[in-house]
C-alpha atoms as a PDB file:
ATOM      1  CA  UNK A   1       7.057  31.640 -10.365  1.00  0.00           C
ATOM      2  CA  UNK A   2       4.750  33.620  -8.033  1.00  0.00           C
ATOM      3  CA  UNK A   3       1.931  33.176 -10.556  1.00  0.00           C
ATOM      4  CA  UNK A   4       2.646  29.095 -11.489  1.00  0.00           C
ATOM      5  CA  UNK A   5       2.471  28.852  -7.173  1.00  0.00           C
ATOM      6  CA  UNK A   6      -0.955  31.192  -6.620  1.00  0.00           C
ATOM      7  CA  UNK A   7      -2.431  28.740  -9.853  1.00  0.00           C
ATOM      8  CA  UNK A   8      -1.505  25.619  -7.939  1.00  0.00           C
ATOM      9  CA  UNK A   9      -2.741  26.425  -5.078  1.00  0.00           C
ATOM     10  CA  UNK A  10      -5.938  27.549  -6.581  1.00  0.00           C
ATOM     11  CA  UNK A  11      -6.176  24.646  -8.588  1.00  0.00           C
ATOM     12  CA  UNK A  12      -6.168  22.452  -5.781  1.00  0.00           C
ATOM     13  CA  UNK A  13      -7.896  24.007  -3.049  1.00  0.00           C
ATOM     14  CA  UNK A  14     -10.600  26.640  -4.549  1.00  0.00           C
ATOM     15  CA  UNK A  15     -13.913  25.186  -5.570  1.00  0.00           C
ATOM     16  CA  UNK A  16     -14.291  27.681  -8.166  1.00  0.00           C
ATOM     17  CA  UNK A  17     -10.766  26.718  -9.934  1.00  0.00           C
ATOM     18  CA  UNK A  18     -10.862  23.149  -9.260  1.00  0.00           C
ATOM     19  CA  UNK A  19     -11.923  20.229 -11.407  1.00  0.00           C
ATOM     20  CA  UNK A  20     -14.663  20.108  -8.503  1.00  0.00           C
ATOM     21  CA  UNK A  21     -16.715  22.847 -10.075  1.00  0.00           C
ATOM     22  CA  UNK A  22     -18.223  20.270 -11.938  1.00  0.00           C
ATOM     23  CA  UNK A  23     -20.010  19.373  -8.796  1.00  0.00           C
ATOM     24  CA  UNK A  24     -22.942  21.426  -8.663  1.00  0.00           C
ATOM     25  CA  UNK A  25     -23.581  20.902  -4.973  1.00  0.00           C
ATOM     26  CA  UNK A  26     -21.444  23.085  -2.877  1.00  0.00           C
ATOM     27  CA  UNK A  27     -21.576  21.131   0.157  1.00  0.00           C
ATOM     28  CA  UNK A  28     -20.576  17.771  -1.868  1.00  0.00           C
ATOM     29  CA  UNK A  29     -17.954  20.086  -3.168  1.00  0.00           C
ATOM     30  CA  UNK A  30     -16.709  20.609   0.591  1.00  0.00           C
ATOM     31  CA  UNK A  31     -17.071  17.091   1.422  1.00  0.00           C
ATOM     32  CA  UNK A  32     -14.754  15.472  -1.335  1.00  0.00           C
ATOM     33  CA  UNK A  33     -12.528  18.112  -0.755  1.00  0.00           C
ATOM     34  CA  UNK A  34     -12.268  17.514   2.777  1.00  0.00           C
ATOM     35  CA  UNK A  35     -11.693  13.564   2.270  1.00  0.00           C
ATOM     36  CA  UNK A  36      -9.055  14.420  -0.590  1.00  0.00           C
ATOM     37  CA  UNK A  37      -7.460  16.343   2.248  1.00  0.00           C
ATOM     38  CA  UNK A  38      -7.894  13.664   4.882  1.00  0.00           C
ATOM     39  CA  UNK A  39      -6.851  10.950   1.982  1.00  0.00           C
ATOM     40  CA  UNK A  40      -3.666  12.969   1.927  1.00  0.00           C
ATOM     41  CA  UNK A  41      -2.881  13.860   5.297  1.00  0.00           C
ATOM     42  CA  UNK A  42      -2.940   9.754   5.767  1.00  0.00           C
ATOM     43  CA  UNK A  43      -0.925   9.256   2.970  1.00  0.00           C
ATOM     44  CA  UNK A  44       1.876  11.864   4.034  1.00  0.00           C
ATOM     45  CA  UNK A  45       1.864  10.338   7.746  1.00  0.00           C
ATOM     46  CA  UNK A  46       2.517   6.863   6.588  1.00  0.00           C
ATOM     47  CA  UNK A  47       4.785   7.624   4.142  1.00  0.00           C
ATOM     48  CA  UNK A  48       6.910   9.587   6.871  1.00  0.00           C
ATOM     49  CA  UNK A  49       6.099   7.296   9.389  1.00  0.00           C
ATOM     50  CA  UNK A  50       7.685   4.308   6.822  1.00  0.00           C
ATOM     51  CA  UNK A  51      10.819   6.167   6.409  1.00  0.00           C
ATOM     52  CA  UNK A  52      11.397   6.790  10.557  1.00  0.00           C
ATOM     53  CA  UNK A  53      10.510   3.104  10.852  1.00  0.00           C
ATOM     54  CA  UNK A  54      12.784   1.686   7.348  1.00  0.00           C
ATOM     55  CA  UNK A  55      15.908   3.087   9.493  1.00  0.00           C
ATOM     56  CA  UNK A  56      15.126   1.817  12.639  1.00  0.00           C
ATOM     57  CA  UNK A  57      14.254  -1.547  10.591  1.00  0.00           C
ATOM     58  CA  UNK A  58      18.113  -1.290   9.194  1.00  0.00           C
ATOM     59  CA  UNK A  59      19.776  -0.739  11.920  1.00  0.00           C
ATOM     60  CA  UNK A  60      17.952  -3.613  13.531  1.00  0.00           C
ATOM     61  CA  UNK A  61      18.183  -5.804  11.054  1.00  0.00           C
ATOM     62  CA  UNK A  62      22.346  -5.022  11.045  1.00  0.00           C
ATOM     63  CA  UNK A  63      22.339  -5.293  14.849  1.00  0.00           C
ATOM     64  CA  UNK A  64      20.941  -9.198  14.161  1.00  0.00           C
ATOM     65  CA  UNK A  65      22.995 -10.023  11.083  1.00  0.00           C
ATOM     66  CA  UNK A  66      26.187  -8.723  12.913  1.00  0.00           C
ATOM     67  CA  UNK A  67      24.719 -11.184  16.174  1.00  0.00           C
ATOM     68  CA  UNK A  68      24.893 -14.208  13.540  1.00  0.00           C
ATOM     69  CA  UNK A  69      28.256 -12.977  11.886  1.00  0.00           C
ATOM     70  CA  UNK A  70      30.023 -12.917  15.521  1.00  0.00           C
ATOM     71  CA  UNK A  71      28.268 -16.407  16.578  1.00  0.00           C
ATOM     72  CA  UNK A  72      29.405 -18.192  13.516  1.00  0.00           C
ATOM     73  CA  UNK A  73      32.764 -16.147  13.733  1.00  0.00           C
ATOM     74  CA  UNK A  74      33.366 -17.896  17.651  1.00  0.00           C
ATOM     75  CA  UNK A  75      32.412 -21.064  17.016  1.00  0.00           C
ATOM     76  CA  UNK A  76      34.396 -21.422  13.788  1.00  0.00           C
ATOM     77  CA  UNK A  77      37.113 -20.048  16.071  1.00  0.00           C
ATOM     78  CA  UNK A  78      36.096 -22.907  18.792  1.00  0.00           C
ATOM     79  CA  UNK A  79      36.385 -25.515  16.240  1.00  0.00           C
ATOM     80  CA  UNK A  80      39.445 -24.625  14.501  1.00  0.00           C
ATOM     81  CA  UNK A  81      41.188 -23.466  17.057  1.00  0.00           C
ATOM     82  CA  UNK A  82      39.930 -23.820  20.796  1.00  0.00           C
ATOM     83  CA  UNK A  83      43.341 -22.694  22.176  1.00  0.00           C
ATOM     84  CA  UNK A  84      42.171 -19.233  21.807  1.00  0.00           C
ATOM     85  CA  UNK A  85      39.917 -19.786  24.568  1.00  0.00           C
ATOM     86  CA  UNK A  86      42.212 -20.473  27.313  1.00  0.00           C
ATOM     87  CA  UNK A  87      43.016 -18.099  30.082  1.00  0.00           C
ATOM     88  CA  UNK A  88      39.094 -17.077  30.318  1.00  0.00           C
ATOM     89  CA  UNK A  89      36.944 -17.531  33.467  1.00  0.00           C
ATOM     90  CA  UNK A  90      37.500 -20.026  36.467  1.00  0.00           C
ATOM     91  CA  UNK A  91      40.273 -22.424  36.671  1.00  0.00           C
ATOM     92  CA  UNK A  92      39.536 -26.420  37.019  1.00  0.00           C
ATOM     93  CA  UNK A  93      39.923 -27.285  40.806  1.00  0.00           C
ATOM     94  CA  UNK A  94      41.300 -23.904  42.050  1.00  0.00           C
ATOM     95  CA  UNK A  95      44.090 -24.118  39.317  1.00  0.00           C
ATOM     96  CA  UNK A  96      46.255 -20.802  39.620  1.00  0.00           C
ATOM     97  CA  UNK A  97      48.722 -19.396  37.294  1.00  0.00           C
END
């Protein structure tokens, strides 16, 4: 296991192991591997970044479908029956129990 990990990480980030030996300019070498490494670092952050923001936009979308749920739930309750909201609030011309 030690071995497959030290080949990996040779693979991907020594120029003389690398695919990018190919390049014959060192400092092109460097450069591509620094915007594979920048391409990367991007790609990590948003990915991360999606996944903090897909459960904040969950629980916000729930928050507004359970809004609509309870609206329609009153005023089918209003229509069918409006008894149920009696005994709330003010009373009509100082009306007491």
């Amino acid at each position: 296991m030690r071995k497959f990990v030290v080949h990996a990480w040779n693979f991907i980030f020594n120029h003389n192991v690398s695919p990018l030996r190919h390049i014959k300019d060192v400092a092109i070498r460097h450069y591509v591997l620094q915007a594979l490494g920048f391409m990367w670092a991007v790609s990590f952050s948003i990915a991360i970044g999606s996944y903090v923001t897909a459960f904040a936009n969950i629980v916000g979308h729930a928050v507004l479908i359970g809004a609509a749920a309870i609206t329609v739930s009153t005023y089918t309750a209003a229509r069918v029956k409006p008894s149920m909201f009696t005994g709330f609030g003010r009373r009509p011309n100082g009306e007491h129990e």
